[in-house]
PDB file of N, CA and C in Angstrom:
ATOM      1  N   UNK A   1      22.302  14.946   3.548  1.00  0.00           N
ATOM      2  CA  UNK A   1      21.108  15.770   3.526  1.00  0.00           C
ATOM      3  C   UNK A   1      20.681  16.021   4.969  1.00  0.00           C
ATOM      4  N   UNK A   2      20.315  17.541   5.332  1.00  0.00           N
ATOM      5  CA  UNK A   2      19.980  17.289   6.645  1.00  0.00           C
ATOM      6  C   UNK A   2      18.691  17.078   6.596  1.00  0.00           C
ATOM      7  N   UNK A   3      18.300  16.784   8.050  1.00  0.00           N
ATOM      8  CA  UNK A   3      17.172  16.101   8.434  1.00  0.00           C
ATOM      9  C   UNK A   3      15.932  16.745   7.907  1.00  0.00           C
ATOM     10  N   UNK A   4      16.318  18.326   8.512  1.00  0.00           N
ATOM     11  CA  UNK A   4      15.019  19.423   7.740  1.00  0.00           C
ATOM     12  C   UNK A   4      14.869  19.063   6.412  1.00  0.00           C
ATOM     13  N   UNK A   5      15.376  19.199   5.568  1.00  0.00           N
ATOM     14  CA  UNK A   5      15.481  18.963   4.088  1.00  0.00           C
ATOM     15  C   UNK A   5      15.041  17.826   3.629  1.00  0.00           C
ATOM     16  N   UNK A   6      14.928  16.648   4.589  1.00  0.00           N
ATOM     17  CA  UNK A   6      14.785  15.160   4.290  1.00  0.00           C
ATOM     18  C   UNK A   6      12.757  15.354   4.880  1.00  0.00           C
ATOM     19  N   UNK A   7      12.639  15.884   5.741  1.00  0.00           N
ATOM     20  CA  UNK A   7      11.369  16.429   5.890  1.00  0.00           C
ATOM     21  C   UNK A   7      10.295  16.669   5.847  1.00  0.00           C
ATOM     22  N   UNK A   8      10.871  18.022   4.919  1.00  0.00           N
ATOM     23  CA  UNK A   8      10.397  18.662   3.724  1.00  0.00           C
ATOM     24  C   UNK A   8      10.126  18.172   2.541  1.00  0.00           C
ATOM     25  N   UNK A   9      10.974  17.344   2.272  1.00  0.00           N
ATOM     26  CA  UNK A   9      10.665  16.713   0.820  1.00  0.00           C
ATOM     27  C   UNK A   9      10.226  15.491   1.075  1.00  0.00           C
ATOM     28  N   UNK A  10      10.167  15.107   2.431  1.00  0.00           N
ATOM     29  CA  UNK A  10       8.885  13.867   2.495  1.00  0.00           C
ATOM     30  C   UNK A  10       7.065  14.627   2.360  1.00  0.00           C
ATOM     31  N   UNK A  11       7.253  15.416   2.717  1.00  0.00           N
ATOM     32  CA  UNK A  11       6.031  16.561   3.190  1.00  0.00           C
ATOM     33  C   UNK A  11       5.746  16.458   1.658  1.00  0.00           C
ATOM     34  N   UNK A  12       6.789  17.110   0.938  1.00  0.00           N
ATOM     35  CA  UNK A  12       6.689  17.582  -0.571  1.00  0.00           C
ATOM     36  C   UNK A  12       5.821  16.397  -1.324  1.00  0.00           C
ATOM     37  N   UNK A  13       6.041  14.879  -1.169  1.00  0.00           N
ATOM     38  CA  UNK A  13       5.972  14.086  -1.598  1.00  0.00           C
ATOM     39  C   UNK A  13       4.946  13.431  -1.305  1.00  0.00           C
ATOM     40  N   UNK A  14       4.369  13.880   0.058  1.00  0.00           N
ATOM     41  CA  UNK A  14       3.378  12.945   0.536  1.00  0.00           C
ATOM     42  C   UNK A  14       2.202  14.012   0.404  1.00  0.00           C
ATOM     43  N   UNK A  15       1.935  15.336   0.418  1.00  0.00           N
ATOM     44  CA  UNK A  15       1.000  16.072   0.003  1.00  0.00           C
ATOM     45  C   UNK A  15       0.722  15.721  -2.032  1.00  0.00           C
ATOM     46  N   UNK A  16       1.972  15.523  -2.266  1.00  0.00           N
ATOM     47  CA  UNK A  16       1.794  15.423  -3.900  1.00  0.00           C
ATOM     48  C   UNK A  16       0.807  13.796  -4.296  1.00  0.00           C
ATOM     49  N   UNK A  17       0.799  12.874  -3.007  1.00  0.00           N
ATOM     50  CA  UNK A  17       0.493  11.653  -2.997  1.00  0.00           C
ATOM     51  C   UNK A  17      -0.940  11.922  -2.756  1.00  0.00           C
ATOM     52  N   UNK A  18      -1.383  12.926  -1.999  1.00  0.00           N
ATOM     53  CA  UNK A  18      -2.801  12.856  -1.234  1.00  0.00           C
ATOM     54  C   UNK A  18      -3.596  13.541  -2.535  1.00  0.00           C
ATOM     55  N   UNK A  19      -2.539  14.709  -3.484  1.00  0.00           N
ATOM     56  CA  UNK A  19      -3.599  15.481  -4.207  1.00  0.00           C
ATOM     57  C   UNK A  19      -3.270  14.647  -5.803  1.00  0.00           C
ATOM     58  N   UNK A  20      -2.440  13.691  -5.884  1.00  0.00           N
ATOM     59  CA  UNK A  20      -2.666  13.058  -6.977  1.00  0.00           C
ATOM     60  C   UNK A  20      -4.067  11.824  -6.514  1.00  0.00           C
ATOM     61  N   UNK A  21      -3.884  11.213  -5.569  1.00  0.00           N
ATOM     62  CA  UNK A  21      -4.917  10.521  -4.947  1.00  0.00           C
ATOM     63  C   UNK A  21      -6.515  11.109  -5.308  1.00  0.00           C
ATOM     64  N   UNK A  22      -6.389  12.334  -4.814  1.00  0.00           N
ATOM     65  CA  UNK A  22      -7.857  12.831  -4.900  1.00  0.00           C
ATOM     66  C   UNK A  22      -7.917  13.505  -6.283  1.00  0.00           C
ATOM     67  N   UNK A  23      -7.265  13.704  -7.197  1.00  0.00           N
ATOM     68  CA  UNK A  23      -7.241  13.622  -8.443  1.00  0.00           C
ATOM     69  C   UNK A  23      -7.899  12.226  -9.382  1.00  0.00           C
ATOM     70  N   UNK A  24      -7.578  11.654  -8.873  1.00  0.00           N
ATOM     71  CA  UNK A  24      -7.889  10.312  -9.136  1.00  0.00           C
ATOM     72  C   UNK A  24      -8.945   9.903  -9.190  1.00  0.00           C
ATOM     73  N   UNK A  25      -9.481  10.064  -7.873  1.00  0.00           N
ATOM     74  CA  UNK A  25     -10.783   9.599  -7.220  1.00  0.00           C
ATOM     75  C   UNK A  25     -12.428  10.517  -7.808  1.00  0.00           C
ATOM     76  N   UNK A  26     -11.274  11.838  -8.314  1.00  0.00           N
ATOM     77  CA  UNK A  26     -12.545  12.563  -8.817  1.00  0.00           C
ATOM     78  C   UNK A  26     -12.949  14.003  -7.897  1.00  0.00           C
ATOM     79  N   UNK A  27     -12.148  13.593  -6.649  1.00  0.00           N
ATOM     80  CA  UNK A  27     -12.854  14.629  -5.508  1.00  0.00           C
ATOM     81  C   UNK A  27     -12.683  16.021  -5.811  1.00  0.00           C
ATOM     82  N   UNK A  28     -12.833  16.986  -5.224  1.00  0.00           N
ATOM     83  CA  UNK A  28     -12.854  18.460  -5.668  1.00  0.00           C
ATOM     84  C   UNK A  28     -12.219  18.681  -4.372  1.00  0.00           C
ATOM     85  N   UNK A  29     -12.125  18.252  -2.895  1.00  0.00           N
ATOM     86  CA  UNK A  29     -11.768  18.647  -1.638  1.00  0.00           C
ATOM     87  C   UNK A  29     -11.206  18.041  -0.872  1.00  0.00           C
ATOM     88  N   UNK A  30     -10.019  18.216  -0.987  1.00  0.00           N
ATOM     89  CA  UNK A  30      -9.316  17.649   0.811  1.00  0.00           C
ATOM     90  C   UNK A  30      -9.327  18.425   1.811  1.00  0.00           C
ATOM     91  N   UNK A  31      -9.750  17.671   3.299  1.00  0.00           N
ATOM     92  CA  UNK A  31     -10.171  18.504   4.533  1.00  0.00           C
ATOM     93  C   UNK A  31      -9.081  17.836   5.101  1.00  0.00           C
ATOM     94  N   UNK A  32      -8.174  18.778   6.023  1.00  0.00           N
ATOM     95  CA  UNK A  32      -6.813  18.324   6.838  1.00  0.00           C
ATOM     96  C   UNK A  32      -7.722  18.622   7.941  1.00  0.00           C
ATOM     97  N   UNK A  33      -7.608  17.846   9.077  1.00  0.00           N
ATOM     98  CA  UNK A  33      -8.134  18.050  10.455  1.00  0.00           C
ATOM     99  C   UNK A  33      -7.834  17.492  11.283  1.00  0.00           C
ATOM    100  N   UNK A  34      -7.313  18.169  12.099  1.00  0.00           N
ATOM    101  CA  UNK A  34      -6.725  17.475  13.547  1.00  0.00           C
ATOM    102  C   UNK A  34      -7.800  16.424  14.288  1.00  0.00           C
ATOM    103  N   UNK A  35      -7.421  15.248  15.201  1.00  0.00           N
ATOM    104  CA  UNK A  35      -8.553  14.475  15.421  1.00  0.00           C
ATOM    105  C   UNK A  35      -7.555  14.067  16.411  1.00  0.00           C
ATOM    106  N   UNK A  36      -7.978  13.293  17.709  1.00  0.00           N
ATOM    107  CA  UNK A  36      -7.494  12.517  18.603  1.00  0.00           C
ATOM    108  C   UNK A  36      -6.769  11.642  18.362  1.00  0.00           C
ATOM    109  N   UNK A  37      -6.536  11.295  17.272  1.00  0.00           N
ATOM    110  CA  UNK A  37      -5.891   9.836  16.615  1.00  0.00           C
ATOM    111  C   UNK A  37      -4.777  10.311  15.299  1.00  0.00           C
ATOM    112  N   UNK A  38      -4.975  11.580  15.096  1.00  0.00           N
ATOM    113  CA  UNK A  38      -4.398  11.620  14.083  1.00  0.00           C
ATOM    114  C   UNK A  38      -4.388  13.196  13.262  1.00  0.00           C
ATOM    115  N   UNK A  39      -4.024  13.239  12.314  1.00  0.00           N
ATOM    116  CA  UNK A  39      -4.827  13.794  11.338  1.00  0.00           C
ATOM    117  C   UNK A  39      -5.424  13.224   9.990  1.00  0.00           C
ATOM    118  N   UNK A  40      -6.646  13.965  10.788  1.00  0.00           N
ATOM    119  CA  UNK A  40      -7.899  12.974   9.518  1.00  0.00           C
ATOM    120  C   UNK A  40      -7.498  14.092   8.121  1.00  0.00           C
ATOM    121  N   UNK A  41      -7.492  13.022   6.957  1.00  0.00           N
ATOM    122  CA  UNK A  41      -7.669  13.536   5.710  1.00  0.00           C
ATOM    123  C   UNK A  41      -8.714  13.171   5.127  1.00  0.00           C
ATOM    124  N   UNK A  42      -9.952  13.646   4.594  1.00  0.00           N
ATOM    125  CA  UNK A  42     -10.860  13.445   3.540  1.00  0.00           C
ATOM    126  C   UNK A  42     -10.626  13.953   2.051  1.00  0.00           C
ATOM    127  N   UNK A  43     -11.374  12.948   1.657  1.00  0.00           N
ATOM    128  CA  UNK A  43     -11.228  13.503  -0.399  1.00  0.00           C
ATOM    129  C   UNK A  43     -12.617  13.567  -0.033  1.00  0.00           C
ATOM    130  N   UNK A  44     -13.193  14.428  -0.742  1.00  0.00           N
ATOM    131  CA  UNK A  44     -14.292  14.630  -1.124  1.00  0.00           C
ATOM    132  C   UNK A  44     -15.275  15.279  -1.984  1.00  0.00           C
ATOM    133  N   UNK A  45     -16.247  14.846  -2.887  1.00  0.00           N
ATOM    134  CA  UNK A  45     -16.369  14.891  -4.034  1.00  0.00           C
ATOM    135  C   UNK A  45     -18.197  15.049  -3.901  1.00  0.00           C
ATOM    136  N   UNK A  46     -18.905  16.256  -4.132  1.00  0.00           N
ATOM    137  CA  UNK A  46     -20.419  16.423  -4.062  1.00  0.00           C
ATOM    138  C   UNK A  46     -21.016  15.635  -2.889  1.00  0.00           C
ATOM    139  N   UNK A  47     -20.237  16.601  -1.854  1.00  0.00           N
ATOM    140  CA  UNK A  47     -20.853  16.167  -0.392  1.00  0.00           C
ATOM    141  C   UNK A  47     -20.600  14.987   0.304  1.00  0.00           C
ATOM    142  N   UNK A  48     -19.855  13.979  -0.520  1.00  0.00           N
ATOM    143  CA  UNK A  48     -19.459  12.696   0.023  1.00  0.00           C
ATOM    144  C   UNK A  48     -18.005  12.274  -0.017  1.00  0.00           C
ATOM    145  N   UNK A  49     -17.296  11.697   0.807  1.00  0.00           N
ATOM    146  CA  UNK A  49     -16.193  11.153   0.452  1.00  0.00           C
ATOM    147  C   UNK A  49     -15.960   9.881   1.232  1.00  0.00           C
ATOM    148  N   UNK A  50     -14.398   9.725   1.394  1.00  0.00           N
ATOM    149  CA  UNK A  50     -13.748   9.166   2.170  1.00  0.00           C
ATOM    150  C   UNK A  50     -12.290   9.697   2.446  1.00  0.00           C
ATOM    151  N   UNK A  51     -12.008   8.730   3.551  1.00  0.00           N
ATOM    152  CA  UNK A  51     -10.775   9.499   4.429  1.00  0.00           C
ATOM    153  C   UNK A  51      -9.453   8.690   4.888  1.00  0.00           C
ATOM    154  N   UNK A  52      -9.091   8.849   5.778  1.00  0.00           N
ATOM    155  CA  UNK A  52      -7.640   8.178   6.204  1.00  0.00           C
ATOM    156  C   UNK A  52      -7.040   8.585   7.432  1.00  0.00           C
ATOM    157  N   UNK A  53      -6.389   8.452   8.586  1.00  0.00           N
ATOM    158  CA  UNK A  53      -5.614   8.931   9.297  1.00  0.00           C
ATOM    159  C   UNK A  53      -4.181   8.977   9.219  1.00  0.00           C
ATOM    160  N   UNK A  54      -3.853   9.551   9.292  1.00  0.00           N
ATOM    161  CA  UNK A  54      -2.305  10.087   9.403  1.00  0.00           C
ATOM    162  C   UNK A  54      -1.611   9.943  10.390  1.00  0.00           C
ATOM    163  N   UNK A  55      -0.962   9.083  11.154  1.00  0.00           N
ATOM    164  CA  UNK A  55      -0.765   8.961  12.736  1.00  0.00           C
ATOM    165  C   UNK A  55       0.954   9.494  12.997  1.00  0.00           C
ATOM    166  N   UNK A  56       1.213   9.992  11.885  1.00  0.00           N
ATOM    167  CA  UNK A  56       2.961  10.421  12.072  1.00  0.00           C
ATOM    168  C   UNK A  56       3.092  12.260  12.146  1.00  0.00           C
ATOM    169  N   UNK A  57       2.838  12.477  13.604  1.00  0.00           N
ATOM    170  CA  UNK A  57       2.915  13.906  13.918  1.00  0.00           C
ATOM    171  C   UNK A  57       4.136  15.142  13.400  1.00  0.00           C
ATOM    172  N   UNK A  58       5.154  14.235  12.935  1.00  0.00           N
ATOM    173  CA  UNK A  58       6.112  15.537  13.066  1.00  0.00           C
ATOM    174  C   UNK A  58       5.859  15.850  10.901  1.00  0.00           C
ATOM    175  N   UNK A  59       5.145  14.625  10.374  1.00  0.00           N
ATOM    176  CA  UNK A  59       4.776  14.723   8.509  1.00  0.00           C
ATOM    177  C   UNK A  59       3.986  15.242   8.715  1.00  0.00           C
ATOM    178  N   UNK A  60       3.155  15.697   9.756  1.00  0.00           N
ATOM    179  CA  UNK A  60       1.829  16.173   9.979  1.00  0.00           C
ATOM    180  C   UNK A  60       2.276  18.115  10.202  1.00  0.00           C
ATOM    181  N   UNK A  61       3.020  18.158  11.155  1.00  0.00           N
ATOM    182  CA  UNK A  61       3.487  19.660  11.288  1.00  0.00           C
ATOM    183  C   UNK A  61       4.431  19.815  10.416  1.00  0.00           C
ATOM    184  N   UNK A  62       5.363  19.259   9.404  1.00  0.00           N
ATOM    185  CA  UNK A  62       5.846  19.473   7.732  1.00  0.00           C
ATOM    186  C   UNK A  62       4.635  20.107   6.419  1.00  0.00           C
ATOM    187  N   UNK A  63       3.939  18.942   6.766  1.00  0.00           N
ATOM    188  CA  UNK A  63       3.012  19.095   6.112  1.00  0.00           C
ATOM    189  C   UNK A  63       2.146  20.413   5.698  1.00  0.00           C
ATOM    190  N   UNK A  64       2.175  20.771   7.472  1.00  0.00           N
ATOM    191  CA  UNK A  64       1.272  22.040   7.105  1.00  0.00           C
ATOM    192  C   UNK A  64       2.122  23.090   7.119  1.00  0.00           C
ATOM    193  N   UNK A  65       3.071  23.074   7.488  1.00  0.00           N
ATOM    194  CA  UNK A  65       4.553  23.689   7.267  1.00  0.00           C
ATOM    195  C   UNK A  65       4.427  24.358   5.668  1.00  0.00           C
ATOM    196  N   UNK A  66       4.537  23.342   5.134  1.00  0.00           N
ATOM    197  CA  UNK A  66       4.394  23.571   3.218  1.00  0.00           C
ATOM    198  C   UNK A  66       3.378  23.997   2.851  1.00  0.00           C
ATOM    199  N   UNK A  67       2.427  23.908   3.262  1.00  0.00           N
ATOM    200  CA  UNK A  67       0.343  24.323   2.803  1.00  0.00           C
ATOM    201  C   UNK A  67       0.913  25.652   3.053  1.00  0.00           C
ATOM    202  N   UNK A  68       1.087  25.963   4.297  1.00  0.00           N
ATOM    203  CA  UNK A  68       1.497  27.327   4.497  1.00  0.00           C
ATOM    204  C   UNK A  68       2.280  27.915   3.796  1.00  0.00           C
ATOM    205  N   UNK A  69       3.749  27.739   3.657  1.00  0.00           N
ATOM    206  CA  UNK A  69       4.092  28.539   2.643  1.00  0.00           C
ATOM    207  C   UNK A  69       3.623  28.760   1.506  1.00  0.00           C
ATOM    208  N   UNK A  70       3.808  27.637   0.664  1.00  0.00           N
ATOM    209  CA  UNK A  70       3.002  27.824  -0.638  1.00  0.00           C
ATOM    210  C   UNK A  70       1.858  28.416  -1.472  1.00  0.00           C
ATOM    211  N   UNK A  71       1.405  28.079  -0.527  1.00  0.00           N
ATOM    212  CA  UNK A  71      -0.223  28.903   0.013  1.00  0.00           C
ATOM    213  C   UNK A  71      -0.423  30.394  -0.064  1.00  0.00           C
ATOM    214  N   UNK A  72       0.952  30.880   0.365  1.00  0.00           N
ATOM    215  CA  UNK A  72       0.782  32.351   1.207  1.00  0.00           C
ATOM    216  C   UNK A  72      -0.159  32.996   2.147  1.00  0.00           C
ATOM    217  N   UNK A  73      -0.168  31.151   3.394  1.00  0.00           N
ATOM    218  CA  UNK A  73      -1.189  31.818   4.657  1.00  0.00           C
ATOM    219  C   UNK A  73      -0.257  32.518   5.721  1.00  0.00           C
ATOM    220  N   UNK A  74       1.067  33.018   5.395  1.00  0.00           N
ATOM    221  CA  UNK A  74       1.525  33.428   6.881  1.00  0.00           C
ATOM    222  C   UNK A  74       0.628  34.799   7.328  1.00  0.00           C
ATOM    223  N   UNK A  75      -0.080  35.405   6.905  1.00  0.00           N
ATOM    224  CA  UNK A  75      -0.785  36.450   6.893  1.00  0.00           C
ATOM    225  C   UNK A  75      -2.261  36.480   6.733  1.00  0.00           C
ATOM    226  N   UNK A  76      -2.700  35.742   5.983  1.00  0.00           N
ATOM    227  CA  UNK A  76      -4.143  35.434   5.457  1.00  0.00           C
ATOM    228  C   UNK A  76      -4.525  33.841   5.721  1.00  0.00           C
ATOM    229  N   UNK A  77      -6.048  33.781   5.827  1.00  0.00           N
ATOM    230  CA  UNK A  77      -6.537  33.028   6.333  1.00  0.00           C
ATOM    231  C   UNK A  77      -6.837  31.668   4.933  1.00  0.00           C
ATOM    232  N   UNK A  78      -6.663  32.796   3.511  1.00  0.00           N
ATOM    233  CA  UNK A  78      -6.833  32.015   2.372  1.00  0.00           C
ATOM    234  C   UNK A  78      -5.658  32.526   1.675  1.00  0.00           C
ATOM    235  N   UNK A  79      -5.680  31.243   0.262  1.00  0.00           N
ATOM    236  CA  UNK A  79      -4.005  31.313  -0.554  1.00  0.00           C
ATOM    237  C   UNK A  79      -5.123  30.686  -1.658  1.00  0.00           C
ATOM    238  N   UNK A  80      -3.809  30.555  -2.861  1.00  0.00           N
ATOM    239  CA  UNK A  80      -3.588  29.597  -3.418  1.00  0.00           C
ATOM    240  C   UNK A  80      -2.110  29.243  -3.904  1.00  0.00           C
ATOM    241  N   UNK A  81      -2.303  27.845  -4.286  1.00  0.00           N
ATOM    242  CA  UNK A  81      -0.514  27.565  -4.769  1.00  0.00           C
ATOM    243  C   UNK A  81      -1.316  26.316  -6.006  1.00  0.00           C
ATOM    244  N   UNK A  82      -0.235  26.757  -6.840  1.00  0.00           N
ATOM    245  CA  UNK A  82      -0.025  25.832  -8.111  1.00  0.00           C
ATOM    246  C   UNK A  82       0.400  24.606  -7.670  1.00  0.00           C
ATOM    247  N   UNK A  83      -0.042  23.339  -8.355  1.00  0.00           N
ATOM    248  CA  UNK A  83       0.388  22.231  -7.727  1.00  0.00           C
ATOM    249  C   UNK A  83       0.356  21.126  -9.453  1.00  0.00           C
ATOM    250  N   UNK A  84       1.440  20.871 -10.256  1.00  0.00           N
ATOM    251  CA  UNK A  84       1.533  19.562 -10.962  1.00  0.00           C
ATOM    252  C   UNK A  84       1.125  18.168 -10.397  1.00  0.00           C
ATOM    253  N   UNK A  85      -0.402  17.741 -10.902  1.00  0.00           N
ATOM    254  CA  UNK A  85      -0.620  16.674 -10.604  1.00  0.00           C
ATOM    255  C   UNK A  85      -0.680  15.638 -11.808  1.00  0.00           C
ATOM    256  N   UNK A  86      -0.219  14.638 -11.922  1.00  0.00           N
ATOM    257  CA  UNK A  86      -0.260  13.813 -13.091  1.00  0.00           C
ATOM    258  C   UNK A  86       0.287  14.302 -14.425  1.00  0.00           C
ATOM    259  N   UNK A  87       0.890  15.467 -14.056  1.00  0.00           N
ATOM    260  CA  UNK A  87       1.686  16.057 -15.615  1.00  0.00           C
ATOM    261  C   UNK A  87       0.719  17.385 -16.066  1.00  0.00           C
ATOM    262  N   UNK A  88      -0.293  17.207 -14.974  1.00  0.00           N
ATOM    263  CA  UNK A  88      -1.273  18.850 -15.263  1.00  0.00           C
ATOM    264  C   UNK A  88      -0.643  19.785 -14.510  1.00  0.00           C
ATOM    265  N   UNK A  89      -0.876  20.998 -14.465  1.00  0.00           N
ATOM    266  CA  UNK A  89      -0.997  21.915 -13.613  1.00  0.00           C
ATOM    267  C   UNK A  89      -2.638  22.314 -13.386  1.00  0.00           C
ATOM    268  N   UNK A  90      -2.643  22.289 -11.795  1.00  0.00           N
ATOM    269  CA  UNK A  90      -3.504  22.917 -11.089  1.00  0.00           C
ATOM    270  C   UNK A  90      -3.537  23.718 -10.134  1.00  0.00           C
ATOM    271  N   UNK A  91      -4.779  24.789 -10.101  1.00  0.00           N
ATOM    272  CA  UNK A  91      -4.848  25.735  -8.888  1.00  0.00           C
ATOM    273  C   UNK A  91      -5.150  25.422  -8.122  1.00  0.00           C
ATOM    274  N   UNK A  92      -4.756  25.311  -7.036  1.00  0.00           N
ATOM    275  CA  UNK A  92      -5.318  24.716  -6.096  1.00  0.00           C
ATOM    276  C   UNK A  92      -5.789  25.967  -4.535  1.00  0.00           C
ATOM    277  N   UNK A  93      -7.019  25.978  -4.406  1.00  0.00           N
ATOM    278  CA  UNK A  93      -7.357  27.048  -3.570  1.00  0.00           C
ATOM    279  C   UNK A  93      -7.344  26.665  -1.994  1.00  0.00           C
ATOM    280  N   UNK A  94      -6.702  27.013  -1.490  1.00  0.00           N
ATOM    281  CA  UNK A  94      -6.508  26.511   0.537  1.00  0.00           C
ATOM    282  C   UNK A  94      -7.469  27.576   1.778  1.00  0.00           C
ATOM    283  N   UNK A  95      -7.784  27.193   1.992  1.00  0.00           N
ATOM    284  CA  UNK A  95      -8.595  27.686   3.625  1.00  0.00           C
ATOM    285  C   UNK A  95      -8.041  26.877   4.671  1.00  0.00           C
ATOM    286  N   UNK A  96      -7.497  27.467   5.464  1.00  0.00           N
ATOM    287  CA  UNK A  96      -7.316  27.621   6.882  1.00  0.00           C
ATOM    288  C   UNK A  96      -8.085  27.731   7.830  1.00  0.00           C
ATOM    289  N   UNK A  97      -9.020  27.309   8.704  1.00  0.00           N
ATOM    290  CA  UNK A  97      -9.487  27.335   9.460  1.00  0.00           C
ATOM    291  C   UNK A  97      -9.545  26.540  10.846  1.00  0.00           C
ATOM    292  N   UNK A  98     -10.383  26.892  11.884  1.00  0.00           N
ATOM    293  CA  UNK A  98      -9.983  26.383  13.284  1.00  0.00           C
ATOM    294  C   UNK A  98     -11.135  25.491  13.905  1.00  0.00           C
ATOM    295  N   UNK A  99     -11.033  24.641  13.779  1.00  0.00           N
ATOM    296  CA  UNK A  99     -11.950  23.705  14.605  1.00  0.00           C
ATOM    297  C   UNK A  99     -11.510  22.843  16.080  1.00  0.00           C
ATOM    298  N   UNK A 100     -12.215  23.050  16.902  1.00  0.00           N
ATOM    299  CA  UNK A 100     -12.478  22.789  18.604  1.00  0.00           C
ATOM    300  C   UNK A 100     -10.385  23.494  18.900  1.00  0.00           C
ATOM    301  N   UNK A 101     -10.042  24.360  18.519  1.00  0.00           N
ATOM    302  CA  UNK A 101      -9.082  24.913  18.850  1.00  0.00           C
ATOM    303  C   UNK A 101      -8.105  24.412  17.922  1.00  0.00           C
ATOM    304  N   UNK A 102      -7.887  23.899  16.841  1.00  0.00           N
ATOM    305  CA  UNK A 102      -6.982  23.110  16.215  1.00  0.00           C
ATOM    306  C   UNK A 102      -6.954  23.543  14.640  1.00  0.00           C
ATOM    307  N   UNK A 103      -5.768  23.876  14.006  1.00  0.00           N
ATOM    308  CA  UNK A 103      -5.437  24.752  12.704  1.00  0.00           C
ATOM    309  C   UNK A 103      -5.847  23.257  11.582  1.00  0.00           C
ATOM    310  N   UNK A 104      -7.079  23.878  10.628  1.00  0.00           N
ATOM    311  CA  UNK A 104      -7.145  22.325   9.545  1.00  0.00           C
ATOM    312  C   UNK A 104      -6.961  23.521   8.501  1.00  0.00           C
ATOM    313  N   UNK A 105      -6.997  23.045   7.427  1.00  0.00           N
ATOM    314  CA  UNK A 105      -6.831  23.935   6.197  1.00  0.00           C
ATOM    315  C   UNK A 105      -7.951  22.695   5.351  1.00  0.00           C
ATOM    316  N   UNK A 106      -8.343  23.055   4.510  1.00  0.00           N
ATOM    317  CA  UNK A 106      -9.381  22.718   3.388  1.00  0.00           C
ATOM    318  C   UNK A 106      -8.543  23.113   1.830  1.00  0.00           C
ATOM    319  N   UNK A 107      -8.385  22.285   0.711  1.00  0.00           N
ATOM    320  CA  UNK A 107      -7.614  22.354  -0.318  1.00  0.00           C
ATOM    321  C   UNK A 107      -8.563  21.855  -1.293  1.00  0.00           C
ATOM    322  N   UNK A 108      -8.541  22.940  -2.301  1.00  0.00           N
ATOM    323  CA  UNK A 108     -10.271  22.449  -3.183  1.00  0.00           C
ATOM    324  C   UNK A 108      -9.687  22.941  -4.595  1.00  0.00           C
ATOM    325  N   UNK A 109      -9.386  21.583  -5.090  1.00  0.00           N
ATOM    326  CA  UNK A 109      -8.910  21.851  -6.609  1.00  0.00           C
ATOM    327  C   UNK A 109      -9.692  22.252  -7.550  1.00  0.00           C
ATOM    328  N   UNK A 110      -9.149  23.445  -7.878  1.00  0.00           N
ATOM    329  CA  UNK A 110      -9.657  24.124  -9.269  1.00  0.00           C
ATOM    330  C   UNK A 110      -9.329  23.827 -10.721  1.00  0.00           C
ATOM    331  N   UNK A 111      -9.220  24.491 -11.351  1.00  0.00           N
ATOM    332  CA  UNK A 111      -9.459  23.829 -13.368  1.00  0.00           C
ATOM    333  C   UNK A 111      -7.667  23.542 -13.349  1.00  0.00           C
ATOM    334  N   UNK A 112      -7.733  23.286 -14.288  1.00  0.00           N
ATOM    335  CA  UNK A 112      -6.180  22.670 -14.707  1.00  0.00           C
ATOM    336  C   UNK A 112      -5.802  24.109 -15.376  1.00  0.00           C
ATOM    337  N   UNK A 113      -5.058  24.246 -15.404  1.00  0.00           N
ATOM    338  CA  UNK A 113      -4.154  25.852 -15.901  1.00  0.00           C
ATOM    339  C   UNK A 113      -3.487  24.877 -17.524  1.00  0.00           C
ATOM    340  N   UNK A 114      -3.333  25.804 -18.369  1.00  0.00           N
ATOM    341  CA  UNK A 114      -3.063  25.301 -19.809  1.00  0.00           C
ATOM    342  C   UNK A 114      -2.094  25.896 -20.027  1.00  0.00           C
TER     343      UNK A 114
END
């Protein structure tokens, strides 16, 4: 397997980890954001959450590698992409945006698709 491919499907796997996670927890929002230390992830759920750092840069540019495609931000600033969490399907709606110069995207799960 090459390396790209090995990657990618860590990316694949570890975004599927963060939005089964915040599935879990109840939250409605994950915030991706670049930070000095990392990238910070929040779940967050009616104004409150909690978070995590991410300190492995190249799962970090995979990562958003995949938001992006899936998404369909190579052009637009908003997407959405379907995402199976726990055996559901969900919509999941993405924003892109730029804070102190740095690309975060925002991922705010919508209803379960039937």
């Amino acid at each position: 397997m090459s390396d790209k491919r090995h990657d990618d499907e860590r990316a694949a796997a570890y975004l599927n980890e963060l939005l089964d996670q915040a599935a879990r927890a109840g939250a409605d929002t994950i915030e991706l954001e670049r930070v000095p230390e990392g990238l910070e992830i929040c779940f967050l759920r009616a104004g409150s959450g909690s978070g995590t750092i991410l300190k492995d840069s190249e799962l970090e540019d995979r990562l958003f590698e995949l938001i992006v495609r899936r998404a369909g931000l190579e052009n637009r600033a908003e997407g959405t992409m379907d995402w199976n969490i726990g055996g559901r399907d969900y919509a999941i709606r993405v924003e892109e945006y730029e804070s102190f110069d740095e690309t975060c995207f925002r991922l705010k799960l919508g209803k379960m698709r039937a």
